[in-house]
Protein backbone atom coordinates (compact mmCIF):
# COMPACT_ATOMS: atom_id res chain seq x y z
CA UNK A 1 94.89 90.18 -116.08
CA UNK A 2 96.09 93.33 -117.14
CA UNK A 3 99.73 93.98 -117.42
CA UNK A 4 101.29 95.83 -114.36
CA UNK A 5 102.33 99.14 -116.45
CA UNK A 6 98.56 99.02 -117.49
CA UNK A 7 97.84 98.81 -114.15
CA UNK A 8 99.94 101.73 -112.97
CA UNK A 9 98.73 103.70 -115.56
CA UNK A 10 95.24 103.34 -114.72
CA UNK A 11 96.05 103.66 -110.75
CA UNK A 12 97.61 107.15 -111.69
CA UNK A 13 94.53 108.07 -113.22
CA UNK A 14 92.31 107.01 -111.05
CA UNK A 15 93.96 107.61 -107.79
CA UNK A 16 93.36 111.21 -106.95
CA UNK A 17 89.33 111.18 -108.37
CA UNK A 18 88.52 108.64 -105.74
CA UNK A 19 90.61 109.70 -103.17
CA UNK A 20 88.72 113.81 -103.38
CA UNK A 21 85.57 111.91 -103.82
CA UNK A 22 86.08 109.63 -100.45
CA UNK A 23 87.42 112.30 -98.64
CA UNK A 24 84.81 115.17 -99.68
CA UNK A 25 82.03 112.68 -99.44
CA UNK A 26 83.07 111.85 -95.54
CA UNK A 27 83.74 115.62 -95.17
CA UNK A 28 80.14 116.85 -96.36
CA UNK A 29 78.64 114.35 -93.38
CA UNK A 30 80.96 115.53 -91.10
CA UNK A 31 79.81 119.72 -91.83
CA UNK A 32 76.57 118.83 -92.27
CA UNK A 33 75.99 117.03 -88.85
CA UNK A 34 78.13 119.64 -86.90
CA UNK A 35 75.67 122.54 -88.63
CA UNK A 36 73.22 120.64 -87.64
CA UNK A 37 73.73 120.19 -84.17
CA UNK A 38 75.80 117.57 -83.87
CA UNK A 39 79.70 118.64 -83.44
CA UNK A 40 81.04 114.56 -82.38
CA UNK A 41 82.82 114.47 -85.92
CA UNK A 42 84.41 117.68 -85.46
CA UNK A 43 85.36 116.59 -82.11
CA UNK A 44 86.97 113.64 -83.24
CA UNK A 45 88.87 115.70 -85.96
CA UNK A 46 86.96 114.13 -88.72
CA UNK A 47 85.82 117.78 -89.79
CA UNK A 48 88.82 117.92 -91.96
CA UNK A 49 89.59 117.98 -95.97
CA UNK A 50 92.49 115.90 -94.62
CA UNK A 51 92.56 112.55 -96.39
CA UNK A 52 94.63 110.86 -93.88
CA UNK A 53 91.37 111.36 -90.96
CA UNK A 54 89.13 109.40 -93.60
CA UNK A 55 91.11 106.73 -95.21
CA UNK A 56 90.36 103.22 -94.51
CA UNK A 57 93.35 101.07 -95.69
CA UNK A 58 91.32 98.49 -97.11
CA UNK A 59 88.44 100.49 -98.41
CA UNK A 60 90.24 103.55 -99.93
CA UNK A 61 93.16 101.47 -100.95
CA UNK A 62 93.24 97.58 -100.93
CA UNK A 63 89.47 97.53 -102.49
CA UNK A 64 89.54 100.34 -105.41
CA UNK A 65 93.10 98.23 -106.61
CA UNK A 66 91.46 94.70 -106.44
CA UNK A 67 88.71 95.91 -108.06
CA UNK A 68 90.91 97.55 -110.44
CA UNK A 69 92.03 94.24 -111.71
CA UNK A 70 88.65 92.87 -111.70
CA UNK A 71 86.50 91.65 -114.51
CA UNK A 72 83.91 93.32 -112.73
CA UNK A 73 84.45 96.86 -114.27
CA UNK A 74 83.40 98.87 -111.84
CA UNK A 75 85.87 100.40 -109.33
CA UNK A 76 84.69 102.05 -105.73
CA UNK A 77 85.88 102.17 -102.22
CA UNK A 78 84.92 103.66 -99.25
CA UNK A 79 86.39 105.47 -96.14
CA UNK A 80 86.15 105.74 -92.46
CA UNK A 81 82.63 106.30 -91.28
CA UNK A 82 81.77 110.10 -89.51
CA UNK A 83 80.28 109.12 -86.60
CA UNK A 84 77.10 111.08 -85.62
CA UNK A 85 75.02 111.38 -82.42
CA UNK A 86 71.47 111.53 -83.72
CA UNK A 87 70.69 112.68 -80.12
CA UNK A 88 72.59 115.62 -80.27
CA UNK A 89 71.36 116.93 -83.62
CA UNK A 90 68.20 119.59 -83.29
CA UNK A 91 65.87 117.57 -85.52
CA UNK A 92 66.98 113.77 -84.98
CA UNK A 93 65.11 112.16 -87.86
CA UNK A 94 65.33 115.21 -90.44
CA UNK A 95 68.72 115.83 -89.55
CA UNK A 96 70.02 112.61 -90.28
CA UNK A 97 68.64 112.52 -93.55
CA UNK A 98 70.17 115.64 -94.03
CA UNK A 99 73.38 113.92 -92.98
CA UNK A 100 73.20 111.30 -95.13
CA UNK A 101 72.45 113.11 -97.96
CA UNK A 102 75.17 115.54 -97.88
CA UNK A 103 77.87 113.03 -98.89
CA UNK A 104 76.21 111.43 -102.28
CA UNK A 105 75.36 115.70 -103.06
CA UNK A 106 79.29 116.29 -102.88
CA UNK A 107 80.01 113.85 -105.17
CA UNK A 108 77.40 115.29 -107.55
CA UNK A 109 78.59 118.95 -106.98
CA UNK A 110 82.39 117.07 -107.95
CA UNK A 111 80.55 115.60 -110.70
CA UNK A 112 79.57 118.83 -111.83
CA UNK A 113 82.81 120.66 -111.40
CA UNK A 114 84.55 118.08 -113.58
CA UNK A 115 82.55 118.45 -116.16
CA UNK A 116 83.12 122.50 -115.98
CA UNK A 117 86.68 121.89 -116.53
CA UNK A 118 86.27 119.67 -119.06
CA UNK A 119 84.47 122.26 -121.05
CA UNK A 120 87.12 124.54 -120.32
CA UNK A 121 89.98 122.17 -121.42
CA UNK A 122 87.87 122.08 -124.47
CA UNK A 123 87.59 125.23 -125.40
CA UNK A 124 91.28 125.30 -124.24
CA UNK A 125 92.53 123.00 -126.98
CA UNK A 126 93.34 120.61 -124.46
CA UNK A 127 94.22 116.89 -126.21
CA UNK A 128 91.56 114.93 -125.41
CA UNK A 129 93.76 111.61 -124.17
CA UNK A 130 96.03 113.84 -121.88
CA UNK A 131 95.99 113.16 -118.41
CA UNK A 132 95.02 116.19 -117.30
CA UNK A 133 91.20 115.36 -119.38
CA UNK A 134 91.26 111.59 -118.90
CA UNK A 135 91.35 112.16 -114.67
CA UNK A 136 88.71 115.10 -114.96
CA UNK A 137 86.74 112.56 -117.12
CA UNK A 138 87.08 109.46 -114.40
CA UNK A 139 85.91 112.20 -111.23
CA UNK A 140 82.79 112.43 -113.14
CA UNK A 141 82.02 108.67 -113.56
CA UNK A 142 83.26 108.03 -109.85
CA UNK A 143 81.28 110.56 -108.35
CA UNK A 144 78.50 109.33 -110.54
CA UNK A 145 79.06 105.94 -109.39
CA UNK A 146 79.77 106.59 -105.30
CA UNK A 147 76.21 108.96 -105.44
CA UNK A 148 74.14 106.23 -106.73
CA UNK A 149 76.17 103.28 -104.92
CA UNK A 150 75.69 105.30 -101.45
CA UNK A 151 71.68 106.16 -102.25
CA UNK A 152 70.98 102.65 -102.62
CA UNK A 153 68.45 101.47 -99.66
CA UNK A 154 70.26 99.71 -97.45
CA UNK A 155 71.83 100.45 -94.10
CA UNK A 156 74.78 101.27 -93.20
CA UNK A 157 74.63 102.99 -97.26
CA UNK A 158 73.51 106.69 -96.67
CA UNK A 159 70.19 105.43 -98.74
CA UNK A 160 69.62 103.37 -95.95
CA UNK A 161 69.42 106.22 -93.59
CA UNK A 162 67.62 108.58 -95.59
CA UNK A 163 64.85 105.59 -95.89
CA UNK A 164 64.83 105.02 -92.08
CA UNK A 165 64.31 108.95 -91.84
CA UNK A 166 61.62 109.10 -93.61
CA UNK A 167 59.40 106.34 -92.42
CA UNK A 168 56.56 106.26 -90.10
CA UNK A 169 58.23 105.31 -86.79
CA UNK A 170 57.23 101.58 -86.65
CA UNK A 171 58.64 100.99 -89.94
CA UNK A 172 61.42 103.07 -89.67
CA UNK A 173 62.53 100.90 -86.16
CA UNK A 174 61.75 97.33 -87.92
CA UNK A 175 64.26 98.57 -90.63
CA UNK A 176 67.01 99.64 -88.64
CA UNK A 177 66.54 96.36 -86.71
CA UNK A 178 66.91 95.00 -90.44
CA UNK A 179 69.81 97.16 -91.30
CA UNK A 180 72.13 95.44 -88.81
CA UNK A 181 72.26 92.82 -91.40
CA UNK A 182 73.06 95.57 -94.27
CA UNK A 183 76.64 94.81 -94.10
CA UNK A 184 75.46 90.88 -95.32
CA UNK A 185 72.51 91.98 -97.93
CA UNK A 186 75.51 94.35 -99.22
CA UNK A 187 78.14 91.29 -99.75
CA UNK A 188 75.39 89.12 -101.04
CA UNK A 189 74.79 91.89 -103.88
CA UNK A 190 77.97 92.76 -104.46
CA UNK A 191 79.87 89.63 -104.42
CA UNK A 192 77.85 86.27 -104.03
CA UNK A 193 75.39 87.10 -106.92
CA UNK A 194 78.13 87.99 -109.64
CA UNK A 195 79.63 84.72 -108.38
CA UNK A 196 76.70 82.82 -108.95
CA UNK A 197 75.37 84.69 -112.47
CA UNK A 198 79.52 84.38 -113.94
CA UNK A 199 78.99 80.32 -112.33
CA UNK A 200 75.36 80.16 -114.25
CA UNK A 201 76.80 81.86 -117.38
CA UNK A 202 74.03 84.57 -116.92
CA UNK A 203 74.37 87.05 -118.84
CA UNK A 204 73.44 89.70 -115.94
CA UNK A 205 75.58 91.58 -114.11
CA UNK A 206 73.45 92.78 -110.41
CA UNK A 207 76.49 95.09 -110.27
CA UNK A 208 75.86 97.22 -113.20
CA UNK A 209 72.11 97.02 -113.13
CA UNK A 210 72.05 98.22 -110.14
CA UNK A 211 74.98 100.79 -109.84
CA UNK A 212 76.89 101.00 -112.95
CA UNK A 213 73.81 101.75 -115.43
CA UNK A 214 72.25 104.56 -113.40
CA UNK A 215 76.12 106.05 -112.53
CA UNK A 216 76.74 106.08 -116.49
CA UNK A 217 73.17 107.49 -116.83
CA UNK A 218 73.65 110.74 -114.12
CA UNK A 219 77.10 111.27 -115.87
CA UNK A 220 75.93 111.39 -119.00
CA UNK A 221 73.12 113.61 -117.77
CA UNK A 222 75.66 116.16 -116.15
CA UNK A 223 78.29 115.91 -119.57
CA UNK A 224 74.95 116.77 -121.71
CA UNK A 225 74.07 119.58 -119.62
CA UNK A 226 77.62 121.14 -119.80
CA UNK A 227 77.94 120.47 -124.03
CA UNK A 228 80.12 117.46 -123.96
């Protein structure tokens, strides 16, 4: 386990990436559905850059620090869910793909702004370990890594929404029947199977094949595109 000024060091860094990232992400879904049709967030006050109206104490907080410590090496979290009235948007089915959609963008677009500053400190002279470059360096890979966890397939993940938007209406009903049981597909993938592959000596981690090679592959996409 790492030692606790380790720890505090690498809280400090990653701290205020993931908590813009949460809060922007659950923002986006909250602007989107109100100019969309659908003003319940903004109702509730979740229409807010206020991080305090989207933090979930374990998600945000409790989660990002345990995984912190982790030999999984990957750290995430998630916030407070915007509630949205598909009834009330103009388009039901298109607008809730548009919904969904808008939070994993925003955390591209933060991708993408990082990675302007970071050319900036750059040409700046900027040390490349200062704090300043290592936190600009960890929004990329956490936006990265929230995009593709939140596009995965699988309700209540935004992928899951997108999919049951764009399915022939049949389908689309058997698989939000399905997606009641996202919340148990999601613990199964992201804690029984690295139990059982660590338990099998496996070398396979579903974690990183599934969200932690594609997040390194966008970031590295984005850091090409902007010289670095």
């Amino acid at each position: 386990m790492p030692e606790i000024s380790n720890i505090l060091h690498m809280a400090a860094i990653w701290a205020l990436p993931l908590l813009l990232a949460i809060t922007l992400h659950e923002a986006a879904h909250a602007y989107a559905a109100n100019e969309l049709g659908d003003p319940t967030a903004k109702e509730l006050g979740r229409l807010s850059l206020n991080p305090i109206r989207h933090i979930d104490p374990f998600g945000t907080i409790v989660l990002p620090l345990l995984l912190l410590i982790s030999p999984l090496g990957i750290v995430f979290g998630y916030a407070k869910p915007v509630p949205v009235n598909p009834r009330r948007l103009r388009n039901p089915r298109g607008g809730m793909a548009l919904v969904a959609l808008a939070g994993p963008a925003s955390n591209v677009l933060q991708a993408a702004v990082a990675v302007v500053l970071l050319r900036l400190s750059l040409q700046a002279g900027m040390d490349p370990e200062s704090f300043v470059r290592s936190v600009l360096t960890v929004m990329v890979y956490v936006n990265c890594l929230l995009a593709v966890l939140n596009m995965l397939p699988i309700p209540p993940l935004d992928g899951g929404r997108v999919l049951v938007a764009l399915l022939p209406e049949p389908a689309a009903s058997a698989f939000e029947r399905f997606g009641r049981k996202g919340v148990v597909v999601l613990l199964v993938v992201f804690l029984v199977l690295p139990m059982v592959t660590r338990a099998l000596e496996i070398d396979f981690s579903p974690l990183w094949f599934l969200i932690g090679e594609p997040a390194v592959a966008l970031a590295k996409f984005l850091l090409h595109l902007g010289g670095l």
